[in-house]
Protein backbone atom coordinates (compact mmCIF):
# COMPACT_ATOMS: atom_id res chain seq x y z
CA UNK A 1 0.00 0.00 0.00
CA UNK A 2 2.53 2.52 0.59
CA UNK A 3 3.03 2.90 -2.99
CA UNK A 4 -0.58 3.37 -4.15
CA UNK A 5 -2.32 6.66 -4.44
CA UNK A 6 -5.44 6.99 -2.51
CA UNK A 7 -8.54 8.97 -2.58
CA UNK A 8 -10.85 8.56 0.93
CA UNK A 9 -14.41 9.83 0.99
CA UNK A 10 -15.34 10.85 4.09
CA UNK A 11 -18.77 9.99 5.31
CA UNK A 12 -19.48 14.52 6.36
CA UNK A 13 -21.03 16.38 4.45
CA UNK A 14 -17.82 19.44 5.54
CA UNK A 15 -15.05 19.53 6.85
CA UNK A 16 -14.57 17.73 10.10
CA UNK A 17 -10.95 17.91 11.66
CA UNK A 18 -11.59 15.23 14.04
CA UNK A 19 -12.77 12.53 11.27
CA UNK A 20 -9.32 13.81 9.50
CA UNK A 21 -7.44 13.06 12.08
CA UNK A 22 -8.32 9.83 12.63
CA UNK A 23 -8.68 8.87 8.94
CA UNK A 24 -4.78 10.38 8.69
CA UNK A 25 -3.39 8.27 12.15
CA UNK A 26 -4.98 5.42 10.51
CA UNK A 27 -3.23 5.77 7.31
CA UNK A 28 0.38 6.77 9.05
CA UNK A 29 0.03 3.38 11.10
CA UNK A 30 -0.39 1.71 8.06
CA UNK A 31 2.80 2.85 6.12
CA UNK A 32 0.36 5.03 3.64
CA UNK A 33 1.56 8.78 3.14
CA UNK A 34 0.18 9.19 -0.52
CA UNK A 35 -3.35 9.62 0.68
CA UNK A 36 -5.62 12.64 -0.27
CA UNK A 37 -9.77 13.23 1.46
CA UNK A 38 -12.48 14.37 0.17
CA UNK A 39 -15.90 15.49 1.91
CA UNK A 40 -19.30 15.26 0.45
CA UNK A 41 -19.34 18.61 -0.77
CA UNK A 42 -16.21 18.38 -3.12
CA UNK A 43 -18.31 19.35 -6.10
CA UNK A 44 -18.76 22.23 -4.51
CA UNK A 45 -16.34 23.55 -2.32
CA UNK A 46 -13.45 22.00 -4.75
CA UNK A 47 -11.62 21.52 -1.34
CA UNK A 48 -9.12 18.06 -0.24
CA UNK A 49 -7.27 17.30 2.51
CA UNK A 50 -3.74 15.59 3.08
CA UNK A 51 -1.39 15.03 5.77
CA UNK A 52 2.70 14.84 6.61
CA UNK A 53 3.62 13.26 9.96
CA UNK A 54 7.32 13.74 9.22
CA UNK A 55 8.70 16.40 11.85
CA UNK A 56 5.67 17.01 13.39
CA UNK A 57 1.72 15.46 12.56
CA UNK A 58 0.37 18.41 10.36
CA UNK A 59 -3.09 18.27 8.48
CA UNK A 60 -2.58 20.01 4.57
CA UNK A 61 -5.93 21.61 3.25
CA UNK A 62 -5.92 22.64 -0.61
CA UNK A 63 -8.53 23.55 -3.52
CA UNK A 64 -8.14 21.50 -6.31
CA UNK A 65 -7.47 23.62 -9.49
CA UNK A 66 -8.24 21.91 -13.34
CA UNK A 67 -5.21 22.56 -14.65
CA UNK A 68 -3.26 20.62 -11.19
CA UNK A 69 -1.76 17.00 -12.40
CA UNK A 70 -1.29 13.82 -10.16
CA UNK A 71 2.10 15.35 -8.35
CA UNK A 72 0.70 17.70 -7.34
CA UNK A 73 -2.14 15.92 -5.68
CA UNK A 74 0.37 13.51 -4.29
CA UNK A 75 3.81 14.75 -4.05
CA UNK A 76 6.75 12.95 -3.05
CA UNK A 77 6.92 13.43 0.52
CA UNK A 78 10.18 11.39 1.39
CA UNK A 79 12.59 13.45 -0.11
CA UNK A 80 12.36 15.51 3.21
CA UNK A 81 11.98 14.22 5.99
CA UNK A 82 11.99 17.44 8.41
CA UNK A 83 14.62 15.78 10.94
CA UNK A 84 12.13 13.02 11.49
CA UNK A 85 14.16 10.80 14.00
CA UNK A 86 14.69 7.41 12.66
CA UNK A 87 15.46 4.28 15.14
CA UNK A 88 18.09 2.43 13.52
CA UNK A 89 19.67 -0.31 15.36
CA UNK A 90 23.62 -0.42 14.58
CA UNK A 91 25.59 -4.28 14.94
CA UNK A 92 27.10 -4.38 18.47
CA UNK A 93 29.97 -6.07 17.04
CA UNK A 94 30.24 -2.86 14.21
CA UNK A 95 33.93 -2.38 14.66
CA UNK A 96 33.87 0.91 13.01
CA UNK A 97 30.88 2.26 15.64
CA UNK A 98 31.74 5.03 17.76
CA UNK A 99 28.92 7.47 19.27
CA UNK A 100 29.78 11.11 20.13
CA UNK A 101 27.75 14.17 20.74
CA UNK A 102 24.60 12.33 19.98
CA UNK A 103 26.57 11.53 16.78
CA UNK A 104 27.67 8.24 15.01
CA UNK A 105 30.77 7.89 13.31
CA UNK A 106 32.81 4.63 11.67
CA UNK A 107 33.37 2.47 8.86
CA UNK A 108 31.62 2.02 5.70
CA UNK A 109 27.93 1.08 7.06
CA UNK A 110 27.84 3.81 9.67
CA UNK A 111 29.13 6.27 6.40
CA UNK A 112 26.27 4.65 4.37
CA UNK A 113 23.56 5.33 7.36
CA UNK A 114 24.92 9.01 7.95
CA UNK A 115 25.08 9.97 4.33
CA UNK A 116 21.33 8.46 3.67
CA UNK A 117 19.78 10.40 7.01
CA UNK A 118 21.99 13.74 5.07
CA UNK A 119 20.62 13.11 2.12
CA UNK A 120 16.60 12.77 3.40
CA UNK A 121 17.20 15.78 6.39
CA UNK A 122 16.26 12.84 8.76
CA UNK A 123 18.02 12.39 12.47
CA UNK A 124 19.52 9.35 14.53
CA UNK A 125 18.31 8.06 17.81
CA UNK A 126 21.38 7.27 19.11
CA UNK A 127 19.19 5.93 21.87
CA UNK A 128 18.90 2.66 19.47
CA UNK A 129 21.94 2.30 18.70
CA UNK A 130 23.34 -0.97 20.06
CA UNK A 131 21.86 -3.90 22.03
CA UNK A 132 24.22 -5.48 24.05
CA UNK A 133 23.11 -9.65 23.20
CA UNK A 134 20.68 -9.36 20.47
CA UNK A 135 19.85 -13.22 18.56
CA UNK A 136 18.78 -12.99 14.48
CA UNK A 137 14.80 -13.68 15.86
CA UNK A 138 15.23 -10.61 18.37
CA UNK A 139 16.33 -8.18 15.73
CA UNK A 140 13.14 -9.61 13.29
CA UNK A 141 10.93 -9.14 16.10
CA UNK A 142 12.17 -5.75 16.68
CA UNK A 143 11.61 -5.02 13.20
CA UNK A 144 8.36 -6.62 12.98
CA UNK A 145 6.54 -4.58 15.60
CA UNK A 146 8.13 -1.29 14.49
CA UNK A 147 10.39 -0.86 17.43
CA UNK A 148 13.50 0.33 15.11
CA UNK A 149 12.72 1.21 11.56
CA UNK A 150 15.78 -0.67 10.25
CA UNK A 151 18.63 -2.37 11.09
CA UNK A 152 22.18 -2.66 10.10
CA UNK A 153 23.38 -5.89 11.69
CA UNK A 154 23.72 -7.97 8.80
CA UNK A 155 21.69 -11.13 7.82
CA UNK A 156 21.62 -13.64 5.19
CA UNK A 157 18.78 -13.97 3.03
CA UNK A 158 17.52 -17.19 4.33
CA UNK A 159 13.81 -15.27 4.59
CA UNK A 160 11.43 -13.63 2.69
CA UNK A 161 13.72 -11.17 0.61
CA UNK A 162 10.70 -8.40 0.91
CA UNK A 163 11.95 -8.17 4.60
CA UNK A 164 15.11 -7.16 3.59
CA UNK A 165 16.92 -4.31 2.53
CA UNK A 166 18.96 -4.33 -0.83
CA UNK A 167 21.61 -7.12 -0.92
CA UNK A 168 25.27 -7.00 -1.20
CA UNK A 169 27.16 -10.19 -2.03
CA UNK A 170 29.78 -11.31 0.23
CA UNK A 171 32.13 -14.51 0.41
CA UNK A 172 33.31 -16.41 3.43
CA UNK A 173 36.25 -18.31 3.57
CA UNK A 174 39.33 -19.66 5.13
CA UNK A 175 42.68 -17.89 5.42
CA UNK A 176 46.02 -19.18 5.95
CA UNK A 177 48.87 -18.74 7.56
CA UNK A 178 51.86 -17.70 5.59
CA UNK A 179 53.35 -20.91 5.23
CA UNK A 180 57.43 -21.07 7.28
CA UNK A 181 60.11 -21.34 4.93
CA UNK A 182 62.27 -24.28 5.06
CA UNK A 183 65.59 -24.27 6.64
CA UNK A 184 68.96 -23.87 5.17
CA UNK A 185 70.40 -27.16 5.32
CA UNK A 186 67.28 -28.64 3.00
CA UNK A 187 67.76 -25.86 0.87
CA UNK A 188 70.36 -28.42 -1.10
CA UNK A 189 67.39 -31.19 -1.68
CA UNK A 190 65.19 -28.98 -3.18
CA UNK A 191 67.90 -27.48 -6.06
CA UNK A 192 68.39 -30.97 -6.74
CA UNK A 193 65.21 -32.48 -6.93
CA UNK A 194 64.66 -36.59 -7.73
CA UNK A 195 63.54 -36.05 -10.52
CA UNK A 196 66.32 -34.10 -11.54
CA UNK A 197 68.89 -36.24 -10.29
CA UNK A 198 67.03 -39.17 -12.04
CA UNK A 199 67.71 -37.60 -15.78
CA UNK A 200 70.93 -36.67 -15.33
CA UNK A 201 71.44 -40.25 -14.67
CA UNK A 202 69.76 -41.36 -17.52
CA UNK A 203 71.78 -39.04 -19.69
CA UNK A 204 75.12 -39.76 -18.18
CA UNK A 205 74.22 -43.35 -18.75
CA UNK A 206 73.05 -42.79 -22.55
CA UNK A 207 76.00 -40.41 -23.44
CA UNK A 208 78.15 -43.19 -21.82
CA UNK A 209 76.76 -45.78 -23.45
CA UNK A 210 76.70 -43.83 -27.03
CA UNK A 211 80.84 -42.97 -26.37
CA UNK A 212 82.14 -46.62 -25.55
CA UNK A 213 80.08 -47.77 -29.01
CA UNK A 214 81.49 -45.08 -31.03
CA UNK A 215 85.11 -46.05 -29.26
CA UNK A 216 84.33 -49.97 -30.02
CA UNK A 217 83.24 -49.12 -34.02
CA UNK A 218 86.19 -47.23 -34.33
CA UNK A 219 88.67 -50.38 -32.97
CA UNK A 220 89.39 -49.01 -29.93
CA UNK A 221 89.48 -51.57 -26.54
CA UNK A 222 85.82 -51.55 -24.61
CA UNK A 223 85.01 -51.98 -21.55
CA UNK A 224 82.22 -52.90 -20.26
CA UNK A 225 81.94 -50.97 -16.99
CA UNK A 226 81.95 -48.12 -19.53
CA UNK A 227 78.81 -48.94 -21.42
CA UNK A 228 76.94 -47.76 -17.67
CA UNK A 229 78.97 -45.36 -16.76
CA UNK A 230 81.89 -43.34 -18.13
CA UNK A 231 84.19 -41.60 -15.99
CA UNK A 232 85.07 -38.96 -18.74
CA UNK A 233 81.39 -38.04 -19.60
CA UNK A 234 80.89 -37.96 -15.87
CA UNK A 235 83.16 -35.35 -15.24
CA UNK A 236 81.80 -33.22 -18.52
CA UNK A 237 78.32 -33.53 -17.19
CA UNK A 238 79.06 -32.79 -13.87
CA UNK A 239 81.24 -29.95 -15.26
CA UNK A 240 84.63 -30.62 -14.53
CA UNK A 241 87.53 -31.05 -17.38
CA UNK A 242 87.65 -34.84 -18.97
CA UNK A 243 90.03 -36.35 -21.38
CA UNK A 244 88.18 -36.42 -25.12
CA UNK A 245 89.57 -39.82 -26.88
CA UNK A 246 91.05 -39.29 -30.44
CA UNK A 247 88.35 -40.86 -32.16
CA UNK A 248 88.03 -38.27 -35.37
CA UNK A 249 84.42 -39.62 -36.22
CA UNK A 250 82.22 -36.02 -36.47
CA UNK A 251 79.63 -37.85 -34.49
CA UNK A 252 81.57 -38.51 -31.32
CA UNK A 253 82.37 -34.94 -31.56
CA UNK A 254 79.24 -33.79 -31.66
CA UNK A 255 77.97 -35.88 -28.66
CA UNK A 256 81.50 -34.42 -26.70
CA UNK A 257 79.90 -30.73 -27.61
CA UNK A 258 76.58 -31.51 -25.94
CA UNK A 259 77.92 -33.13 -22.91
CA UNK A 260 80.13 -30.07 -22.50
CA UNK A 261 76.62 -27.90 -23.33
CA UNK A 262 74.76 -29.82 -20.70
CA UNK A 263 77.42 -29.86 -18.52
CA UNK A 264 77.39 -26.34 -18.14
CA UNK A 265 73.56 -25.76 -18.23
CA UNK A 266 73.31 -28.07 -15.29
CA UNK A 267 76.09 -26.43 -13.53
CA UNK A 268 74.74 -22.97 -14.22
CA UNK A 269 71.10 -23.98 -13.38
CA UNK A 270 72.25 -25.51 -9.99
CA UNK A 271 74.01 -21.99 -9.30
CA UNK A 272 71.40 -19.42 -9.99
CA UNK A 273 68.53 -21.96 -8.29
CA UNK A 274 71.19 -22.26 -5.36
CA UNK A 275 71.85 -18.61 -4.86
CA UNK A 276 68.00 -17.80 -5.20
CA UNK A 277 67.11 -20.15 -2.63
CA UNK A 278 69.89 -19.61 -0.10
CA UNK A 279 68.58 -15.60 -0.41
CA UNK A 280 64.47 -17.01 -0.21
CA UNK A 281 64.50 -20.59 0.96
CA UNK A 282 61.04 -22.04 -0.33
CA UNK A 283 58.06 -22.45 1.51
CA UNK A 284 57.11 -25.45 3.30
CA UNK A 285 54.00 -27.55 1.95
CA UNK A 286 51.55 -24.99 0.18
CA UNK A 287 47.49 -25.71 1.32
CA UNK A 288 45.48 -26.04 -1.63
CA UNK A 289 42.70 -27.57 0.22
CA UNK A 290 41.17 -29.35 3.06
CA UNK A 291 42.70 -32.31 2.08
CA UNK A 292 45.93 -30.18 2.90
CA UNK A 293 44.75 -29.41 6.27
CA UNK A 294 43.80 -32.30 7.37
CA UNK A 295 47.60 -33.74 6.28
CA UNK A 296 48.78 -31.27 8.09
CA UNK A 297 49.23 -29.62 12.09
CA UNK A 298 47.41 -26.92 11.25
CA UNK A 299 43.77 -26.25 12.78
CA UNK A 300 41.15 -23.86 12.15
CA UNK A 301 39.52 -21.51 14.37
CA UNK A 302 36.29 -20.71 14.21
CA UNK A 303 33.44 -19.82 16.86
CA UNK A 304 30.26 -21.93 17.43
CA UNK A 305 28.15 -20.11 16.05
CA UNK A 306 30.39 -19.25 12.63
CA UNK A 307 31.26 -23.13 12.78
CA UNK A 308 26.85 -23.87 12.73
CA UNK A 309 26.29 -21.35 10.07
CA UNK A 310 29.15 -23.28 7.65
CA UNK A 311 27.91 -26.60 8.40
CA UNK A 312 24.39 -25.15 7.22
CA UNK A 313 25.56 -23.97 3.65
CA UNK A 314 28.43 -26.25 2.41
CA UNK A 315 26.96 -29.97 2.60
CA UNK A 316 28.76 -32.63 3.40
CA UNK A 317 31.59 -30.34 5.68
CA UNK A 318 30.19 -31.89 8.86
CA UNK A 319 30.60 -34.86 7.73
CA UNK A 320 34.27 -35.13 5.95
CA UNK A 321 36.30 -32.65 7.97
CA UNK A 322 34.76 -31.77 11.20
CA UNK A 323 38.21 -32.71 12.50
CA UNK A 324 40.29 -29.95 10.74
CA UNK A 325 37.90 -27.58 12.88
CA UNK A 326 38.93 -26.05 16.72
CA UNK A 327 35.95 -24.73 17.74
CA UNK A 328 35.81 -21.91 20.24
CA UNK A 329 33.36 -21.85 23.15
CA UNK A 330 30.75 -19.20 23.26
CA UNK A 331 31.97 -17.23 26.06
CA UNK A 332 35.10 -16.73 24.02
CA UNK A 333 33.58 -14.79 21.07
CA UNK A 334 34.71 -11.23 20.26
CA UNK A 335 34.65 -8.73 18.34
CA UNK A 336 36.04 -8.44 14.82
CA UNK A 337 38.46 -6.08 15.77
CA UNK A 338 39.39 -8.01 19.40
CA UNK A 339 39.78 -10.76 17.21
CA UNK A 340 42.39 -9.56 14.62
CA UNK A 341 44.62 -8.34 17.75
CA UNK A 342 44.38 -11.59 18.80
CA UNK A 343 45.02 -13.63 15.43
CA UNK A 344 47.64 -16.07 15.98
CA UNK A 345 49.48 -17.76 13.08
CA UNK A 346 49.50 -21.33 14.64
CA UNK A 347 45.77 -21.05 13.31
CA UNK A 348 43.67 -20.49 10.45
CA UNK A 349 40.98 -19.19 10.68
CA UNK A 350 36.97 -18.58 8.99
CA UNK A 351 36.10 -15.21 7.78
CA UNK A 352 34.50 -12.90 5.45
CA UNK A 353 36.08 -11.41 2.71
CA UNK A 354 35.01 -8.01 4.37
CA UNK A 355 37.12 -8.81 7.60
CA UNK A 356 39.68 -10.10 5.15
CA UNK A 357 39.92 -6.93 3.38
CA UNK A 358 40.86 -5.09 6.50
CA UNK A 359 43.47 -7.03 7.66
CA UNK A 360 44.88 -7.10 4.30
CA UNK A 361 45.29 -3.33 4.12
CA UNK A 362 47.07 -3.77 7.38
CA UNK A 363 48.98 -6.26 6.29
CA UNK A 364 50.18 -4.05 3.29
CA UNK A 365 50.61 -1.20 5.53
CA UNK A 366 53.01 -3.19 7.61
CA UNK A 367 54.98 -4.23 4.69
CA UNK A 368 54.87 -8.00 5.76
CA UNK A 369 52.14 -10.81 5.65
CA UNK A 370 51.42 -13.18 8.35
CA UNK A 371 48.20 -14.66 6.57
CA UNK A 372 46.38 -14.97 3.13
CA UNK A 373 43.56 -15.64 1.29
CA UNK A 374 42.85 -19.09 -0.15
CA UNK A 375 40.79 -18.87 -3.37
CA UNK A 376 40.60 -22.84 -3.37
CA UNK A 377 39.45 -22.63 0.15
CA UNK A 378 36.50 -20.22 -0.22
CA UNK A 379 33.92 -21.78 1.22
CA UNK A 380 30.97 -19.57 0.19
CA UNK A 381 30.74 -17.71 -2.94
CA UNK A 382 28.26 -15.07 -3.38
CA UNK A 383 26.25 -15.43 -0.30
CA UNK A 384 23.49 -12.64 -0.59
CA UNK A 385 23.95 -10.30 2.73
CA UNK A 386 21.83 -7.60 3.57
CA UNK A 387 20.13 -5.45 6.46
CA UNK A 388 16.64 -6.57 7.67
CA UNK A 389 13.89 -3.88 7.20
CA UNK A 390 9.89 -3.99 7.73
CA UNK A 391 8.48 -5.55 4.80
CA UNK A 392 5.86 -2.41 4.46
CA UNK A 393 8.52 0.47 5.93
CA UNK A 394 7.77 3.85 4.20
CA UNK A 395 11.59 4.00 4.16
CA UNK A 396 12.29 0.84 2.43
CA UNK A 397 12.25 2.25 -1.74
CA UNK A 398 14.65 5.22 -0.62
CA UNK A 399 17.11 2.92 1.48
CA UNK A 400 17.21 0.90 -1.47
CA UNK A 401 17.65 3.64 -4.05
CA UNK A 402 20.41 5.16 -1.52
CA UNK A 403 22.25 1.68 -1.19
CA UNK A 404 22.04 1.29 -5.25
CA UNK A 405 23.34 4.25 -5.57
CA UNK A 406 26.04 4.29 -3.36
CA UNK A 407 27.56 0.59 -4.57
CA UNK A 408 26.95 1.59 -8.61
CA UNK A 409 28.86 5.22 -7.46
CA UNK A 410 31.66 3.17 -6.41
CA UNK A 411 31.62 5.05 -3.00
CA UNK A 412 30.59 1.63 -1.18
CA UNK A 413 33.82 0.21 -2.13
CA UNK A 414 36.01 3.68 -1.50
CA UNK A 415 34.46 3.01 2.23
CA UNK A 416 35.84 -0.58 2.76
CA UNK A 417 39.40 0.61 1.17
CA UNK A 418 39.43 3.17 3.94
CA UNK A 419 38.56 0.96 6.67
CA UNK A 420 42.34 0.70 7.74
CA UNK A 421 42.17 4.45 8.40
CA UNK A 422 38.96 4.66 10.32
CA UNK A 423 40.10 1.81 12.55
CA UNK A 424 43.39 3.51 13.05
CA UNK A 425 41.52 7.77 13.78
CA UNK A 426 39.12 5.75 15.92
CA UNK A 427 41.78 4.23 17.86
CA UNK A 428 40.18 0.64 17.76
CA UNK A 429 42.84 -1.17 15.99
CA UNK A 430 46.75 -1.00 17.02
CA UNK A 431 49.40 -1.71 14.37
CA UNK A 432 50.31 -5.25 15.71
CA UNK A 433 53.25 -7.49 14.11
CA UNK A 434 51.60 -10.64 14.38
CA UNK A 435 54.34 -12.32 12.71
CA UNK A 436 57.71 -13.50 14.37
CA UNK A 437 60.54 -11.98 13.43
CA UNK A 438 62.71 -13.63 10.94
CA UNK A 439 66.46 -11.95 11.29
CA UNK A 440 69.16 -12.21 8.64
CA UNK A 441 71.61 -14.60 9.56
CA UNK A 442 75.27 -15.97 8.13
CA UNK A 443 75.30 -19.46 6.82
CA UNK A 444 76.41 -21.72 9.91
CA UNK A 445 78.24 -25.15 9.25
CA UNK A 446 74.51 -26.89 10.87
CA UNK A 447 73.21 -25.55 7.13
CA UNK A 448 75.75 -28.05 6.03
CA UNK A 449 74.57 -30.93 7.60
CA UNK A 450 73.51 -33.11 5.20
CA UNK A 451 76.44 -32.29 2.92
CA UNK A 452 78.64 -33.45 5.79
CA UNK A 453 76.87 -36.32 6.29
CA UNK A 454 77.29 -37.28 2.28
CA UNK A 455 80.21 -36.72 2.45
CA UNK A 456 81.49 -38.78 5.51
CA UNK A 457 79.75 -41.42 4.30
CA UNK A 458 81.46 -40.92 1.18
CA UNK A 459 84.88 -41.22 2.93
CA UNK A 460 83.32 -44.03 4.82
CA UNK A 461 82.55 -46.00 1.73
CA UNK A 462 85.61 -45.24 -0.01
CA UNK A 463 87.89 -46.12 2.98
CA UNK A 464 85.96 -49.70 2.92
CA UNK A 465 86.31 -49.82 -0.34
CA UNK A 466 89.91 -49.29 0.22
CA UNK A 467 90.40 -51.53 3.54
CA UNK A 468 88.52 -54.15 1.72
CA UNK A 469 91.21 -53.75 -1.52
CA UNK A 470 94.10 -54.14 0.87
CA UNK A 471 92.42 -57.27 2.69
CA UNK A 472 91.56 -58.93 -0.65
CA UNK A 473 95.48 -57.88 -2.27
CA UNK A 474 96.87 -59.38 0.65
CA UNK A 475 94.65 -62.31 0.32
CA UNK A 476 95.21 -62.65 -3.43
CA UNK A 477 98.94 -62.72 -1.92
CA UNK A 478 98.99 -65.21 0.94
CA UNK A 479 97.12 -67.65 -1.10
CA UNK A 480 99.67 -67.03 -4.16
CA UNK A 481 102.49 -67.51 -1.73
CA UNK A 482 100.97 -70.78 -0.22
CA UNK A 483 100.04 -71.83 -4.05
CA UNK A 484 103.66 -71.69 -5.00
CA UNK A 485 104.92 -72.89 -1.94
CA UNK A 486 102.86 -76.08 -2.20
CA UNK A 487 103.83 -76.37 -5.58
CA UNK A 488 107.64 -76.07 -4.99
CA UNK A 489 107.13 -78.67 -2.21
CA UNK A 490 105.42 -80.78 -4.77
CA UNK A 491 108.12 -80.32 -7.07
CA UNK A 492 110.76 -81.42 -4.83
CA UNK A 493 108.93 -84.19 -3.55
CA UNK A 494 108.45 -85.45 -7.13
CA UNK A 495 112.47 -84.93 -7.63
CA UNK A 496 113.11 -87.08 -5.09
């Protein structure tokens, strides 16, 4: 009804204020403003009747005049309010909300609000400006019987959309700590990957292989050690100087040349990825997904009421990785911006891409990241958000118009890019490092570890390899001595 147009004729014969009156109180309790009376002796009198409660209840009489059009009979009243005092009931957890000198000041919704009450010369009752515990059926019943006119504390639209304001989309999802970087002494493991080591046997085994056939077609001795591995291409690939036999086929040449190339691309790849990673070691495993998680230490925080509302819109969560979840009691629920203080990075946690967006700026504004933003692990995508309003409110078409306008102006997102900077004039948000520090240091002979340890037990194999060479000469010996031995006794035996 509040957008019809309508004509009441009154029972009197004249005008009679107190039939007005009620007829008008009737109307305004209704949500209808675009009313116009008549009395029985319109034909006559060419007289109608109006009303505007906005500022003060005030009954309008005019004539009617044949050349008047429909505007005119029923202007639009709600561009002006007349500092009509609207009850609009902020978030408590709005962690841009600050009230002073009967004023409200903050973030991007409380910019919205002040700019829309600006724009329609309407006033705040600060009065209704927070509840201390308010539940999602609390704020509907507030709205319901009128007690606020609208309300800011978001809701999703799991309702009738016509009690609800017009929606912004908004995403929730998971973000991650910046994953450590791995220490020095595996730093070595990663240049050389298996794989990597894998084809550079398989080359030095092929190039071998190719050399001691060229070196057998051309008549020189084979061996066939060499065929598997050959010392010479060894050192080429490895790049180190090697002996080149004088075998003048063109074709053994050529395969010299590109053990010599790849030689030196290997040796000059395993430099510059060496150098890179000893100035940015690489991260350690990278979370992709919940499958991640739940492979690895990490948990993530969320409250019980966040952790009901995501079992409620992403089926089958409950079920497959309720175990990735540390769920924090009631009684421990905070703020958003008590909560970003207290962010620690042994956690991940479950938030909206709003909250996200503020800690990134800080993050930025820091110059170093502690957490980030997991595309793969956005849990909702597009969830329609908005502010709960009475389905009939008088004040519903120019909220929306106002909140249209606003995102299409591009102002809506200026707001959330300055959140940083209100939290920071407000003094609700300190600049806090939540990240450990990570302090340059020299390389230190623990980096080497697992070099060392390759390489003792490279001495340790040799020097078996050597003790056992000894044992088995001196062996070979002992039993040559006793061969001959027993064969110059059997000699001398035979003599005799």
């Amino acid at each position: 009804m509040r957008q019809s147009n309508i004509v009441f004729l009154l029972r009197s014969s004249s005008k009679n204020k107190e039939e007005l009156k009620e007829v008008f109180e009737f109307c305004w309790q209704n949500d209808m403003i675009n009313v116009i009376a008549i009395f029985q002796d319109f034909s006559r009198s060419s007289t109608y009747y109006s009303f505007t409660n906005f500022g003060m209840f005030k009954i309008e009489e005019m004539v009617f005049k044949e050349n008047e059009n429909s505007l005119e009979f029923f202007p639009n009243r709600m561009h002006n309010l007349n500092g009509t005092v609207l009850n609009v009931l902020f978030d408590q957890h709005d962690m841009y909300l600050q009230i002073q000198d009967d004023q409200a000041t903050g973030g991007p919704v409380c910019k919205m609000i002040v700019t829309f009450l600006t724009k329609h010369n309407a006033k705040l009752n600060t009065s209704y400006l927070t509840f201390s515990t308010l539940t999602p059926d609390d704020v509907v019943n507030l709205i319901s019987n009128k007690t606020v006119n609208f309300t800011t504390i978001p809701m999703f639209l799991e309702l009738a959309t016509e009690s609800f304001a017009y929606p912004l989309l908004e995403d929730v999802g998971i973000i991650l700590p910046i994953e450590p970087r791995i220490p020095i002494f595996k730093v070595f493991t990663r240049v050389l990957s298996l794989r990597v080591f894998l084809i550079t046997i398989v080359i030095i085994v092929l190039f071998s292989a190719i050399l001691e056939t060229a070196a057998f077609l051309s008549g020189n001795k084979s061996v066939l050690l060499n065929f598997v591995i050959d010392l010479n291409c060894l050192r080429g690939i490895l790049g180190q100087s090697f002996n080149q036999r004088p075998i003048s086929r063109c074709s053994t040449k050529i395969i010299y040349l590109l053990i010599f190339l790849y030689g030196m691309m290997l040796s000059t790849s395993y430099n510059a990825f060496l150098h890179t990673f000893m100035y940015e070691p690489p991260k350690e495993l990278f979370i992709q997904s919940l499958e991640d998680v739940r492979a690895s230490d990490l948990k993530i925080k969320v409250s019980s009421v966040g952790i009901a509302f995501i079992y409620n819109h992403v089926p089958g969560l409950k079920e497959n990785y309720s175990e990735v979840f540390l769920i924090e009691s009631k009684n421990k629920s905070r703020s958003v911006v008590e909560e970003i203080n207290s962010w620690d990075t042994k956690y991940a946690r479950i938030v909206s891409v709003s909250d996200w967006e503020l800690y990134e700026h800080l993050q930025n504004f820091l110059g170093k990241k502690s957490f980030r933003w997991s595309q793969e692990l956005c849990l909702i995508k597009g969830i329609a958000l908005s502010w709960p309003i009475y389905e009939n409110s008088i004040y519903k078409d120019i909220l929306n118009m106002h909140l249209i306008n606003m995102v299409s102006s591009g102002l809506w997102d200026y707001w959330r890019r300055r959140m940083l900077f209100d939290e920071i004039n407000i003094s609700k948000l300190k600049l806090k490092d939540l990240q450990s520090k990570q302090n340059a240091h020299s390389i230190k002979v623990e980096d080497f570890k697992w070099i060392l340890m390759a390489i003792g037990m490279g001495f340790g194999i040799s020097s078996c390899c050597f003790v056992a060479e000894i044992c088995i000469f001196k062996w070979k010996n002992h039993i040559k001595v006793k061969f001959f031995s027993l064969k110059a006794f059997l000699i001398s035996r035979k003599r005799k």
